[in-house]
Each structure stands twice: as C-alpha cells, then as structure tokens.
N, C-alpha and C. Protein backbone atom coordinates (compact mmCIF):
# COMPACT_ATOMS: atom_id res chain seq x y z
N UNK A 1 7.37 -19.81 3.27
CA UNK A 1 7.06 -18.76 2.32
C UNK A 1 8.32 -18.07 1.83
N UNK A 2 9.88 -18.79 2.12
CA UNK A 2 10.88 -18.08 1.71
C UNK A 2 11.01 -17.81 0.41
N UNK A 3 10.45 -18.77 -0.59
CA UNK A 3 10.57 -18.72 -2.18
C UNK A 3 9.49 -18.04 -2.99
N UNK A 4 8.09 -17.40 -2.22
CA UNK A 4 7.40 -16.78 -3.04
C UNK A 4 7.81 -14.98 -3.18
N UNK A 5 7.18 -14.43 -3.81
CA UNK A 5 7.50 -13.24 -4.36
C UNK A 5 7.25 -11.83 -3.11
N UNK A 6 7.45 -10.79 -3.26
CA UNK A 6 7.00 -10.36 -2.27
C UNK A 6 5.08 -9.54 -2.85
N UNK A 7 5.08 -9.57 -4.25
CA UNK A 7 3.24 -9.51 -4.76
C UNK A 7 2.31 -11.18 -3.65
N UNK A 8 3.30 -11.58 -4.03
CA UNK A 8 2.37 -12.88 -3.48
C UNK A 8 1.63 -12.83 -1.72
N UNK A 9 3.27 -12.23 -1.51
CA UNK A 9 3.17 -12.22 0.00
C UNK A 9 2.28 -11.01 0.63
N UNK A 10 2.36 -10.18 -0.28
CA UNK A 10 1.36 -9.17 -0.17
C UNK A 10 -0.03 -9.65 -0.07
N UNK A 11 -0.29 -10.12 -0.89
CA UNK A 11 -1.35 -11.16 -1.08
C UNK A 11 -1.93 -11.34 -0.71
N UNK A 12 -1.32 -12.58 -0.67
CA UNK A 12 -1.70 -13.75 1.15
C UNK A 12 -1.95 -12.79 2.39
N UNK A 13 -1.22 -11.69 2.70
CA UNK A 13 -1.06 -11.08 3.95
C UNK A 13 -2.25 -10.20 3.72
N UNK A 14 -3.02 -9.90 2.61
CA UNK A 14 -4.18 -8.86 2.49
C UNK A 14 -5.13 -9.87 3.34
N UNK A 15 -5.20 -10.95 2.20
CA UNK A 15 -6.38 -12.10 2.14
C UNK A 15 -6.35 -12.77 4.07
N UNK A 16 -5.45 -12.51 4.75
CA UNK A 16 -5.32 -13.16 5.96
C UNK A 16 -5.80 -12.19 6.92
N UNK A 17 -5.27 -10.71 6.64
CA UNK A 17 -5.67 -9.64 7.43
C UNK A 17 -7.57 -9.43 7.16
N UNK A 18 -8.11 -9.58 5.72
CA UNK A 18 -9.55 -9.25 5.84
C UNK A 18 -10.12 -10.82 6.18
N UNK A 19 -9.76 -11.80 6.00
CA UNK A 19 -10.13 -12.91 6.86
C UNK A 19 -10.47 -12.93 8.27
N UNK A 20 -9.27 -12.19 8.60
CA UNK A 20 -9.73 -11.98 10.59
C UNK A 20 -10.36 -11.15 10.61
N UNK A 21 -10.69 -10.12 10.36
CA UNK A 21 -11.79 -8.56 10.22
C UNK A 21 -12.80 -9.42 9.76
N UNK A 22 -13.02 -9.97 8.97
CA UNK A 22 -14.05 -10.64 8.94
C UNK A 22 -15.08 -11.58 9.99
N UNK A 23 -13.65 -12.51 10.02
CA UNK A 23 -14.29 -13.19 11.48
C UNK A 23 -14.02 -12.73 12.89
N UNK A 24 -13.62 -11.75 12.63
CA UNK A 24 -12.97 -11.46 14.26
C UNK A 24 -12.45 -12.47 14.96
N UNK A 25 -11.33 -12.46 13.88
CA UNK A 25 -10.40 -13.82 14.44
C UNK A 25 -9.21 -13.47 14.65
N UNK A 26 -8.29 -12.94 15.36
CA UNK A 26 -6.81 -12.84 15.51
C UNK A 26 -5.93 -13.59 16.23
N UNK A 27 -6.13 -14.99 15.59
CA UNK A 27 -5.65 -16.13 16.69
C UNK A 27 -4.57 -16.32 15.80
N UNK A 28 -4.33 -15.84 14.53
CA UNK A 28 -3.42 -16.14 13.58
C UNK A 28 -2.41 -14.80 13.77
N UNK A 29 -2.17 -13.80 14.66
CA UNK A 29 -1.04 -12.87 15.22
C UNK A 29 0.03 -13.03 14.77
N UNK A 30 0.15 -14.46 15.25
CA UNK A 30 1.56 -14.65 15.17
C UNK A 30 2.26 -15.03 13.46
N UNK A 31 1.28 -15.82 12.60
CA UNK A 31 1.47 -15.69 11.70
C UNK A 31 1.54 -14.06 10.46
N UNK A 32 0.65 -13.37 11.45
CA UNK A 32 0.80 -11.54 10.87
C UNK A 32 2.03 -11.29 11.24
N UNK A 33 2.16 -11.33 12.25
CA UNK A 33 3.71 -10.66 12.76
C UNK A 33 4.80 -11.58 11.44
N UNK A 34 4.88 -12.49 11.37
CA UNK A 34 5.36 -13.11 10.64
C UNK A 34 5.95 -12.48 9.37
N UNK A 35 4.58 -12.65 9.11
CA UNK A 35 4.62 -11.95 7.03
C UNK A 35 5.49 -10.63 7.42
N UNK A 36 4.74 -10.10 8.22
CA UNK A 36 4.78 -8.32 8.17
C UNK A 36 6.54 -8.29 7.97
N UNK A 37 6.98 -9.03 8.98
CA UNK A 37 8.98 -9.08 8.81
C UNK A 37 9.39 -9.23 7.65
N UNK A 38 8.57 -10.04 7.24
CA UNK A 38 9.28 -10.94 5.79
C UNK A 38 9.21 -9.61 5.08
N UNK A 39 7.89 -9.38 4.92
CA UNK A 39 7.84 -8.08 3.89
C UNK A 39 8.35 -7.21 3.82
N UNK A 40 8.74 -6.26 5.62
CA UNK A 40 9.28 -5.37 5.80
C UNK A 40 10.79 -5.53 5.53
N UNK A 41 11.09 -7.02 5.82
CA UNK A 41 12.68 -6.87 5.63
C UNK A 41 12.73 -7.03 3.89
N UNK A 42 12.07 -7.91 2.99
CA UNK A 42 12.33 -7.69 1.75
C UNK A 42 12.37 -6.35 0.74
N UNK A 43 11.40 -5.58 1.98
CA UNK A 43 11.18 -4.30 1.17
C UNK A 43 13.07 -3.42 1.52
N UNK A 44 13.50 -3.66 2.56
CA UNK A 44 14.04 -2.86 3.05
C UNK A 44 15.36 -3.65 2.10
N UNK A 45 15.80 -4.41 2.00
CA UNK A 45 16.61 -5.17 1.25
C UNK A 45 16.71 -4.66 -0.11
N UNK A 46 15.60 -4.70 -0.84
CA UNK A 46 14.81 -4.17 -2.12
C UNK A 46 15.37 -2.55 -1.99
N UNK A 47 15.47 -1.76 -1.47
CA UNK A 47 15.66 -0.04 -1.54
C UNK A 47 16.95 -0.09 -0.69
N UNK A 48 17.94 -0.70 -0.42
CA UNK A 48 19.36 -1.02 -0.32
C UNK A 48 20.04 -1.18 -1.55
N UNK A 49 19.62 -2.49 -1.96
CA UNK A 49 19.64 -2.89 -3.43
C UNK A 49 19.84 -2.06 -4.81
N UNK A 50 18.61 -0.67 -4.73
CA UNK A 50 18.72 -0.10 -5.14
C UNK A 50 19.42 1.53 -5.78
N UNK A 51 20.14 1.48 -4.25
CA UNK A 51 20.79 2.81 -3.61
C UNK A 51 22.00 2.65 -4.87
C-alpha cells in the first residue's frame, strides 16, 4: 500500500474497521495496526512538510 494516497488509505482502513464491527472479526489487528502507522506517519510527515 506504499503508492496509494493517504484518502485511499483512509478508505480502505474505514471499510476494514466497519467490516470487523460487523463481523466481530479482529483477526485482521495486525493489518489495523498496520494502516494506522502508515497513516499516522504520513499525516505526521504531511504537517512537517508544511511548517
């Protein structure tokens, strides 16, 4: 997922989080923890960037 956007990744990471609430499935954790970095570090990169 290094080349998509961070809207996208938002996205995906909505659509994955109400997927498991849905099924009461959190076998995919590790893929949350995942995104959540990506995002958090792009965001944090993004308002560096901007300073």
């Amino acid at each position: 997922m290094n080349n998509t956007s961070i809207d996208e990744k938002e996205v995906y990471l909505k659509e994955l989080v109400m997927k498991s609430l849905k099924e009461k499935n959190f076998s995919d954790h590790d893929l949350l923890d995942t995104l959540f970095a990506e995002v958090k570090q792009e965001i944090q990169q993004n308002a560096n960037n901007s300073c």
